[in-house]
C-alpha atoms as a PDB file:
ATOM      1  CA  UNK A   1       0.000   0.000   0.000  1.00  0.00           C
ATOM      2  CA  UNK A   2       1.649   3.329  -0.837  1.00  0.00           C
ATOM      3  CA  UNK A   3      -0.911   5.989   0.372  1.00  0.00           C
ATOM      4  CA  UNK A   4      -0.019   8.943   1.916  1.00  0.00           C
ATOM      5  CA  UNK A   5      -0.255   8.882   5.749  1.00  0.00           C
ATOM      6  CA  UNK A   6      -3.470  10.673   6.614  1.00  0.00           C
ATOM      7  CA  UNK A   7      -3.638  10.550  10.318  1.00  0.00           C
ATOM      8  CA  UNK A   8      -0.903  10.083  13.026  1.00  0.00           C
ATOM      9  CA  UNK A   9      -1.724   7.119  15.609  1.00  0.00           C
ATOM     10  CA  UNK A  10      -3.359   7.983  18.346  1.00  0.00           C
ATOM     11  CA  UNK A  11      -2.754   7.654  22.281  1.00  0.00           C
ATOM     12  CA  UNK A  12      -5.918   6.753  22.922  1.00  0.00           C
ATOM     13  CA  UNK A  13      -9.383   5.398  21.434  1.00  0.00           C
ATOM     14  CA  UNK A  14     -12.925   3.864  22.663  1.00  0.00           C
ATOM     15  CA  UNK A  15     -14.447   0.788  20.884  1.00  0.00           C
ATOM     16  CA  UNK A  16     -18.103   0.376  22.295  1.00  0.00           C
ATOM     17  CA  UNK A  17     -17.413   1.244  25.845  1.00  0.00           C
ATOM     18  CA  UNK A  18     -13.963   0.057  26.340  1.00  0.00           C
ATOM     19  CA  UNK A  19     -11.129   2.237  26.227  1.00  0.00           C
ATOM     20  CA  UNK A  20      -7.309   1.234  24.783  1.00  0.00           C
ATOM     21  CA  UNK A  21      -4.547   2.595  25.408  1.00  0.00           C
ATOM     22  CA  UNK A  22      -1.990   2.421  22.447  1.00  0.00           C
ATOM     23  CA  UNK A  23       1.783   2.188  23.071  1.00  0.00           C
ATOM     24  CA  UNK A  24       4.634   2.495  20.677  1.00  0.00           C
ATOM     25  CA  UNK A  25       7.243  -0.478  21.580  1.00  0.00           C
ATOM     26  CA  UNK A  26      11.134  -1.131  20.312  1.00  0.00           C
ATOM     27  CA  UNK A  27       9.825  -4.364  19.278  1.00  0.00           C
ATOM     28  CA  UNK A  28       7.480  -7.130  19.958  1.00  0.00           C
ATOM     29  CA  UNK A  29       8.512  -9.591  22.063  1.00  0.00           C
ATOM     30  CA  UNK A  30       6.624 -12.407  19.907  1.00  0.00           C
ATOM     31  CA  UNK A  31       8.709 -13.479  17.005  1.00  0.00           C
ATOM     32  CA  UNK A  32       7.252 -12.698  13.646  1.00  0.00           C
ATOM     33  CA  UNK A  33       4.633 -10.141  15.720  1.00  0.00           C
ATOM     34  CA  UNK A  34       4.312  -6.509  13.906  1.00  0.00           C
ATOM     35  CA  UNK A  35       1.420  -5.895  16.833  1.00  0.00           C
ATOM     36  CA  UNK A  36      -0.867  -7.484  19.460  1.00  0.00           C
ATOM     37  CA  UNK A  37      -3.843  -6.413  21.108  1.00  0.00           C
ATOM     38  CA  UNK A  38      -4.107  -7.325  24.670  1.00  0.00           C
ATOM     39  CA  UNK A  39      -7.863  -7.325  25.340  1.00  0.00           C
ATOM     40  CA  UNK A  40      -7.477  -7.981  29.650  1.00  0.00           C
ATOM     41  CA  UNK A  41      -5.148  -5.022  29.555  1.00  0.00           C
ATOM     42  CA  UNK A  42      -7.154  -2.347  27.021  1.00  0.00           C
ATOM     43  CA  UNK A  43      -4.332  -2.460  25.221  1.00  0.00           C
ATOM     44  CA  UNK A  44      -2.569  -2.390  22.057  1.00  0.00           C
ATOM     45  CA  UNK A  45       1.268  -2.383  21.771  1.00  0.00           C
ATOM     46  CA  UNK A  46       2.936  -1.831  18.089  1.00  0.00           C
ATOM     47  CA  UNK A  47       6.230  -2.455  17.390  1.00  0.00           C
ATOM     48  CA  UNK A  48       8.714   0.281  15.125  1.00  0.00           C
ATOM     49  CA  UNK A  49      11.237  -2.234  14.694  1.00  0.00           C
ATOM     50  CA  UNK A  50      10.943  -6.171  13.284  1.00  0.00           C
ATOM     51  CA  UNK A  51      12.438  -8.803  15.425  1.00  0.00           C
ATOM     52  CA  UNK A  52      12.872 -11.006  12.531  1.00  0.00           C
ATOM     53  CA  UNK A  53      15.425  -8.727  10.176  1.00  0.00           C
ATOM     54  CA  UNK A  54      16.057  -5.939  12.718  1.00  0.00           C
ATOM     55  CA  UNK A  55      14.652  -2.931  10.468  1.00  0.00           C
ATOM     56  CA  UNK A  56      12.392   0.120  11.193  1.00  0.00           C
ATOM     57  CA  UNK A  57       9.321  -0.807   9.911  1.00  0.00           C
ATOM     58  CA  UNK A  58       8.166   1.851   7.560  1.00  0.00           C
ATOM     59  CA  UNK A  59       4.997   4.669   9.164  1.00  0.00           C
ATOM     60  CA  UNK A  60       2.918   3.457   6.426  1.00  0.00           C
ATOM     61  CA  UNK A  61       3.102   0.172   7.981  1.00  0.00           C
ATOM     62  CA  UNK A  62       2.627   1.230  11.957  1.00  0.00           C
ATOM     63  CA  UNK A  63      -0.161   2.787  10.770  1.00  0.00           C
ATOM     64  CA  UNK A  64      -1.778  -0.511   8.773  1.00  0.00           C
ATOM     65  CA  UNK A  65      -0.342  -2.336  11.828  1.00  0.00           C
ATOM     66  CA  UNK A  66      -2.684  -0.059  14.099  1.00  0.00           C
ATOM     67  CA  UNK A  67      -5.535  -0.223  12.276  1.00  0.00           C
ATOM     68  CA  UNK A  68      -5.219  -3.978  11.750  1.00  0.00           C
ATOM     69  CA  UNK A  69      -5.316  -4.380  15.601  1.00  0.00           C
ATOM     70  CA  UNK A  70      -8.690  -1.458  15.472  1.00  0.00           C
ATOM     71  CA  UNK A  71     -10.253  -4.179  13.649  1.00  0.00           C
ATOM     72  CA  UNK A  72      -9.528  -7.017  16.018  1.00  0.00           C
ATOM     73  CA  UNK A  73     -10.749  -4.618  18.764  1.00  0.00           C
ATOM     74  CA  UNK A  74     -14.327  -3.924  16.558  1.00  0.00           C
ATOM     75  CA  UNK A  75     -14.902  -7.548  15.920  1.00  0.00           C
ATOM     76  CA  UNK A  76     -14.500  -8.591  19.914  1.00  0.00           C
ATOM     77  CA  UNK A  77     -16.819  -5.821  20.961  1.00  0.00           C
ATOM     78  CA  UNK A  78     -19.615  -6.876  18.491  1.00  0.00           C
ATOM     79  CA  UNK A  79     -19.186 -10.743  19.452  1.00  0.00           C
ATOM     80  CA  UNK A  80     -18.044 -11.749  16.190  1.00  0.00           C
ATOM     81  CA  UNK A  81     -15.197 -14.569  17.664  1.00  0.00           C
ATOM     82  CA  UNK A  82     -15.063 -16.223  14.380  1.00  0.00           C
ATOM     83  CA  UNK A  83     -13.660 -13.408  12.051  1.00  0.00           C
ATOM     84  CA  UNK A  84     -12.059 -12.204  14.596  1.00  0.00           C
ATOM     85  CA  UNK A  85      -9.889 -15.051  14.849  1.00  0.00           C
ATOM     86  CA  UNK A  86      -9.844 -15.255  10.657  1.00  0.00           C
ATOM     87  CA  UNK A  87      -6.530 -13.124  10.364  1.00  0.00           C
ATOM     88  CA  UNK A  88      -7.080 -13.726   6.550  1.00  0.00           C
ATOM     89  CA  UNK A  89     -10.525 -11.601   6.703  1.00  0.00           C
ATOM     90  CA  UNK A  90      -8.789  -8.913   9.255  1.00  0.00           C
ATOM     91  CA  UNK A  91      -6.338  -8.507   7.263  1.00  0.00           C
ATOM     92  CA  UNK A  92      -8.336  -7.936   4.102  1.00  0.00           C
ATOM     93  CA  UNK A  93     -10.538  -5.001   5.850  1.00  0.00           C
ATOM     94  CA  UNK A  94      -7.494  -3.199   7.558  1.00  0.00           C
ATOM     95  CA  UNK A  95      -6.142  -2.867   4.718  1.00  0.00           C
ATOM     96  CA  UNK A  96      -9.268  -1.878   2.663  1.00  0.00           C
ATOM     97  CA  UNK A  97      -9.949   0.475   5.910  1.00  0.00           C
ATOM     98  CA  UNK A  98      -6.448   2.026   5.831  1.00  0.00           C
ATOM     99  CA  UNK A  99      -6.405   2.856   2.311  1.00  0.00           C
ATOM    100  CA  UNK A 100      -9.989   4.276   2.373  1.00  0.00           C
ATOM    101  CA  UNK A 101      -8.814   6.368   5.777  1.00  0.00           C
ATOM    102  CA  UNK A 102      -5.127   7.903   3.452  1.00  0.00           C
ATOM    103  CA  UNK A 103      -7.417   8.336   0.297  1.00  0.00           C
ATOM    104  CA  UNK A 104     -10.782  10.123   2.291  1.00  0.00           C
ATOM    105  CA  UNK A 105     -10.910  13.940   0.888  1.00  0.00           C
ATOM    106  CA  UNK A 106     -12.928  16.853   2.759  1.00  0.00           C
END
């Protein structure tokens, strides 16, 4: 995806009526994890660096990383367990939502 970056990630945001905090980490401490959203904690933590090839990952793709954990976050508040654990499908939409987020003109 090679849309401009439209919005900076937030601190902060409310799905339904729980609240997550979003923090900016080195890097994961899951190999092969870009992100995680940890649901007991209201939290989700994004990496800026890979800890499979040791490179900054690019702001296009902490942002798509953020938004791909927004979508986990939507899917558990509505109750929908089954996408939510189809990372093919949340990947699909995050990236359909990022690009419609970096194209959106007022």
């Amino acid at each position: 995806m090679t849309a401009k970056i439209k919005q900076p990630i937030p601190r902060r945001i409310r799905v339904g009526t729980k609240q997550y905090s979003i923090d900016i980490v080195e890097t994961m401490l899951r190999k092969r994890d870009m992100a995680r959203i940890h649901y007991d904690h209201s939290r989700i933590e994004l990496g800026k660096t890979s800890n499979v090839t040791g490179k900054r990952f690019a702001p296009e793709t902490m942002q798509a990383n953020f938004w791909h954990e927004v979508v986990h976050a939507i899917l558990a508040d509505m109750g929908r367990d089954t996408l939510n654990r189809d990372e093919k499908f949340v990947h699909s939409f995050a990236e359909r939502l990022t690009q419609v987020i970096n194209s959106a003109r007022f």
